[in-house]
N, C-alpha and C. Protein backbone atom coordinates (compact mmCIF):
# COMPACT_ATOMS: atom_id res chain seq x y z
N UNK A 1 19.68 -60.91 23.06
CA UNK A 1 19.86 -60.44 21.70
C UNK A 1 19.80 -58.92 21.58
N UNK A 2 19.44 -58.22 22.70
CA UNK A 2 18.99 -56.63 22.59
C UNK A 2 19.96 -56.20 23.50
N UNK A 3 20.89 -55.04 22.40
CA UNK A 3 21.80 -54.06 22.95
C UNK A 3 21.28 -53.35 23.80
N UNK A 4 19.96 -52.14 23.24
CA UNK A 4 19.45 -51.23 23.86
C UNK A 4 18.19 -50.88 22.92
N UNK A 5 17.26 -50.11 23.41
CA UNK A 5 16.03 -50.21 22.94
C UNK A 5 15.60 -48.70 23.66
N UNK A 6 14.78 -48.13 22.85
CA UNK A 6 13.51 -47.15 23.35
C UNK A 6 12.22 -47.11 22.86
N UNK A 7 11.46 -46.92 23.96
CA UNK A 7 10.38 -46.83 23.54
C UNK A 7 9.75 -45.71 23.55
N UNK A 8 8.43 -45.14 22.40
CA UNK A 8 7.92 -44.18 22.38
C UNK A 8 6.70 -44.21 22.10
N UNK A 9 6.03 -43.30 22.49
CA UNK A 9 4.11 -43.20 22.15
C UNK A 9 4.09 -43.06 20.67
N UNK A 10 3.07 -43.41 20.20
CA UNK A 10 2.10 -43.25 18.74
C UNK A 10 0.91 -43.61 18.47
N UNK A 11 0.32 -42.70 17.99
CA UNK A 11 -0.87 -42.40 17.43
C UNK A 11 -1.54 -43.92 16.63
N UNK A 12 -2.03 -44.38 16.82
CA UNK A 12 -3.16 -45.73 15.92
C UNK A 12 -3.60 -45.18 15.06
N UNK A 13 -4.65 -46.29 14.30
CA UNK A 13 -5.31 -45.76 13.73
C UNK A 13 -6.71 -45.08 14.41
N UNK A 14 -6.90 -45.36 15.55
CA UNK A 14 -8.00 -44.69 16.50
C UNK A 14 -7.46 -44.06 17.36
N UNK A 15 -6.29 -42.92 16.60
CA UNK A 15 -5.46 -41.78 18.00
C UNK A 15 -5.16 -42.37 19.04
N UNK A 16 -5.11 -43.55 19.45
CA UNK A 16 -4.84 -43.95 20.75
C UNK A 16 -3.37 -44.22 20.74
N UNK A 17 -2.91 -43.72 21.94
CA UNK A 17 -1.25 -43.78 21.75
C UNK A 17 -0.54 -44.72 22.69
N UNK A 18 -0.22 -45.57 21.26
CA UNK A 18 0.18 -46.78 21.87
C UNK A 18 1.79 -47.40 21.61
N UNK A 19 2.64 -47.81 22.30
CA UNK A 19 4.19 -48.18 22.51
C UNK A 19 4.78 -48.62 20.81
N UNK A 20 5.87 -47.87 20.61
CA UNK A 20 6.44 -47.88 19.43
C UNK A 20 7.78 -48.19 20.26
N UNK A 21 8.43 -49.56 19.83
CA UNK A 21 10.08 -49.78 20.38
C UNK A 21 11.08 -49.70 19.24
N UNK A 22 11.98 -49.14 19.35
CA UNK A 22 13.50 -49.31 18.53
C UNK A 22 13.99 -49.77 19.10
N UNK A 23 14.47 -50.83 18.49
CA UNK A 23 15.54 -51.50 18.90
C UNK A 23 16.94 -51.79 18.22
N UNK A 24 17.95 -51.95 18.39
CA UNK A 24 19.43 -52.13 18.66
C UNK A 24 19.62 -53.10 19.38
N UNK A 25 20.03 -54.59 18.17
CA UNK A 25 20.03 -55.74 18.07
C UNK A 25 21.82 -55.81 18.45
N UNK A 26 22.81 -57.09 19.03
CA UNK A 26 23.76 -57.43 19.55
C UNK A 26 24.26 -58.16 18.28
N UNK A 27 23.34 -58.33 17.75
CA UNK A 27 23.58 -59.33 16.37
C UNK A 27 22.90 -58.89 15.08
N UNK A 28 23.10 -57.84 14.37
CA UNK A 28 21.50 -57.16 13.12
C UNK A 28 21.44 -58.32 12.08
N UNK A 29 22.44 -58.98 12.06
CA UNK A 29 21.62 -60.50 11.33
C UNK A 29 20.42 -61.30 12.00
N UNK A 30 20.48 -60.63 12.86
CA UNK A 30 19.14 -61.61 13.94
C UNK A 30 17.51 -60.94 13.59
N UNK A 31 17.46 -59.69 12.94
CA UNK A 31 16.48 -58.92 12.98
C UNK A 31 15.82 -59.61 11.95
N UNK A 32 14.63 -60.09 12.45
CA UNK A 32 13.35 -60.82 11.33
C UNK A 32 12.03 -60.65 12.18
N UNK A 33 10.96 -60.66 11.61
CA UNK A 33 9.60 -60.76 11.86
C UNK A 33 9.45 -61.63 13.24
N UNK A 34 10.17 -62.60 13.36
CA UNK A 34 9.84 -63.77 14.43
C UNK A 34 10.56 -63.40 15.63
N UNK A 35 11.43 -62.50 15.23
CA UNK A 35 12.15 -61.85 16.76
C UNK A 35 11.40 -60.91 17.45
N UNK A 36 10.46 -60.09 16.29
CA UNK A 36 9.75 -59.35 16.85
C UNK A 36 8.45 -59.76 17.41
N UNK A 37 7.88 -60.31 16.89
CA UNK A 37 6.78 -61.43 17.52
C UNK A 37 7.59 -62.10 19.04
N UNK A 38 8.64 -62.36 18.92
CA UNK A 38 9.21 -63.37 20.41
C UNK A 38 8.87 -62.09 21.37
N UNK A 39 9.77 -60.83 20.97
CA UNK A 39 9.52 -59.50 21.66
C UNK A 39 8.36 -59.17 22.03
N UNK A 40 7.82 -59.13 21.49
CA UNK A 40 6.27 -58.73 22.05
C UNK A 40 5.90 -59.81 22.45
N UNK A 41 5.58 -60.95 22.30
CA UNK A 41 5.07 -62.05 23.17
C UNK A 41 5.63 -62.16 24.88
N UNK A 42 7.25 -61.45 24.63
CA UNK A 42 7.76 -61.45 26.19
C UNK A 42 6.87 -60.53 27.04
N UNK A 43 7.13 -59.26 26.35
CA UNK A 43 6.50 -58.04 26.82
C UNK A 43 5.09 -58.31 27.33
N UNK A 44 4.24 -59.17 26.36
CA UNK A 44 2.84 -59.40 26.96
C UNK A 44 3.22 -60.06 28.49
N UNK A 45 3.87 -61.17 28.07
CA UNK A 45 3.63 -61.80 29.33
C UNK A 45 4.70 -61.57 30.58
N UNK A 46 5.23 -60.32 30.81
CA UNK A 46 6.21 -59.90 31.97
C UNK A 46 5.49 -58.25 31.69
N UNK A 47 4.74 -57.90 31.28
CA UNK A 47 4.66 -56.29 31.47
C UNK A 47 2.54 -56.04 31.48
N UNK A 48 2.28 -55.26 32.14
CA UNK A 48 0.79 -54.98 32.13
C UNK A 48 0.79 -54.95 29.60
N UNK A 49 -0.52 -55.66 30.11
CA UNK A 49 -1.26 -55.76 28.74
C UNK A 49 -1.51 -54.52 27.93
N UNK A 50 -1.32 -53.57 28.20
CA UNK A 50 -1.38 -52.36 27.61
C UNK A 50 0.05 -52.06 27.28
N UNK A 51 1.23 -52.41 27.70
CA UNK A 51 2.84 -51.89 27.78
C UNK A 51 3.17 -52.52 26.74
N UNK A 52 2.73 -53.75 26.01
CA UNK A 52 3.50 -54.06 25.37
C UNK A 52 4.00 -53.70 23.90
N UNK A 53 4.82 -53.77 23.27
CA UNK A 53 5.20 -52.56 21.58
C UNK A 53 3.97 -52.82 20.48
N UNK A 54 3.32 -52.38 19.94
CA UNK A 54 2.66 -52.78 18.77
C UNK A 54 3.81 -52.73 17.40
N UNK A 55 4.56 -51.60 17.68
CA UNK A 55 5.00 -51.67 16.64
C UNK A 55 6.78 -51.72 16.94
N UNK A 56 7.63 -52.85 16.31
CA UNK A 56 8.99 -52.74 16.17
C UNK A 56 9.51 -52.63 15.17
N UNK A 57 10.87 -51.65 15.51
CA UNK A 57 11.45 -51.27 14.46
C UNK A 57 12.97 -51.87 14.97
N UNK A 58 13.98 -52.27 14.04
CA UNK A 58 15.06 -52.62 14.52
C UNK A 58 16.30 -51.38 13.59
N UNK A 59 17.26 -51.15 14.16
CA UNK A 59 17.85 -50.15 13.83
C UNK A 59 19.28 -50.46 14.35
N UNK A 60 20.48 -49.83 13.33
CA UNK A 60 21.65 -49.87 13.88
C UNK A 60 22.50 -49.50 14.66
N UNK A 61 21.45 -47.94 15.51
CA UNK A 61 22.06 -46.88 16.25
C UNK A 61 20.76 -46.25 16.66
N UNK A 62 20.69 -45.98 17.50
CA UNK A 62 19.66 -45.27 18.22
C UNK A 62 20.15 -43.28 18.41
N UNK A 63 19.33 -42.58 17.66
CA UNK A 63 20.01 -41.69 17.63
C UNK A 63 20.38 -40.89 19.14
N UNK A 64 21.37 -40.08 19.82
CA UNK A 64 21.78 -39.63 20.52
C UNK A 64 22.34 -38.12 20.43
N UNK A 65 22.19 -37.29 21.86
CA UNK A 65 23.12 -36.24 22.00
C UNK A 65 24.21 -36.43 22.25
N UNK A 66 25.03 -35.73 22.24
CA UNK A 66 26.51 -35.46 22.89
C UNK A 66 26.84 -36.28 23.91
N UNK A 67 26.08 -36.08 24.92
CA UNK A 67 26.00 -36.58 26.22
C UNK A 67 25.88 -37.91 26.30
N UNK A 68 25.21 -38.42 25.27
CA UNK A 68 24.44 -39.88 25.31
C UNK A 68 23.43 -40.15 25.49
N UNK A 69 22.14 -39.20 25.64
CA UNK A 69 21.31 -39.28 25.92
C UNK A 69 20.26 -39.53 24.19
N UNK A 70 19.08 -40.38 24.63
CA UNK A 70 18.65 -40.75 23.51
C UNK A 70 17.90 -39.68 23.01
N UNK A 71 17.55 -39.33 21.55
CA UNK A 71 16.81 -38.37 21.05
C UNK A 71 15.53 -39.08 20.82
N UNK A 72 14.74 -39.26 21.52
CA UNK A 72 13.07 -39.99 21.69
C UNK A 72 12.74 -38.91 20.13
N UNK A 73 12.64 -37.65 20.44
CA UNK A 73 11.80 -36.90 19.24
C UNK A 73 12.12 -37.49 18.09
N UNK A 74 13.24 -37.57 17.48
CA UNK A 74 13.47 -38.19 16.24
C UNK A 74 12.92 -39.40 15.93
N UNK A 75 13.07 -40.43 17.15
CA UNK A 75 12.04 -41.74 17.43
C UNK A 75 10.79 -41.67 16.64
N UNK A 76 9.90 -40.34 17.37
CA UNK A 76 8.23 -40.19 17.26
C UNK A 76 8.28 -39.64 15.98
N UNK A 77 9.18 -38.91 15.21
CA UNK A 77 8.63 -38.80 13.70
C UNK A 77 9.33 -39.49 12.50
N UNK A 78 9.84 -40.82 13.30
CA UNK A 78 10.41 -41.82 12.76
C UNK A 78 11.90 -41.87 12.20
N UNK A 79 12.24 -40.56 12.77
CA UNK A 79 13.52 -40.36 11.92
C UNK A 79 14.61 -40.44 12.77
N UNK A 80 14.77 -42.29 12.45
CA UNK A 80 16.22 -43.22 13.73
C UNK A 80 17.76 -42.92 13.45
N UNK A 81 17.73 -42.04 12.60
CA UNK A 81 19.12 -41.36 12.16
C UNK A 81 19.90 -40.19 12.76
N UNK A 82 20.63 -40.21 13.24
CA UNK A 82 21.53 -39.11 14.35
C UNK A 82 22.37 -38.34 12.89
C-alpha cells in the first residue's frame, strides 16, 4: 500500500526524539487510523522496539528538491508541502 515514506526525529512530550513517518500511500483512499496502527504494528515486529513511528502522517507528495531528493527539514517542522 506504501509508495514511499520518510522518516524523521521529534521531540515528545519528554524531549525524547522519537520516529515521525510520512507517508505516500499507492491508494490515498486507503489512509485511515487502522492502516496506521497495521504500520506500526509491522514496524514493531520487523524493526528494534525503539524504530518503530509513534507518529503517522499520510500525505500526497513528499516534499522534494530538483534532484529528487527528499526535503526531511520541511518534514521536522511539519511543513509536507513542496
Amino acid at each position: 500500500d506504501i509508495l514511499e515514506a520518510a522518516v524523521v526525529g521529534r521531540a515528545d512530550e519528554t524531549h525524547l526524539i522519537k520516529p515521525e513517518a510520512w507517508i505516500v500511500l499507492k491508494n490515498p483512499n486507503k489512509a485511515s487510523e487502522k492502516l496506521a496502527e497495521d504500520i506500526r504494528n509491522h514496524c514493531k515486529n520487523t524493526l528494534a522496539p525503539y524504530k518503530y513511528p509513534r507518529w503517522i502522517h499520510f500525505v500526497e507528495v513528499l516534499p522534494k528538491t530538483a534532484t529528487g531528493k527528499i526535503q526531511r527539514f520541511k518534514l521536522r517542522t511539519g511543513l509536507s508541502d513542496s
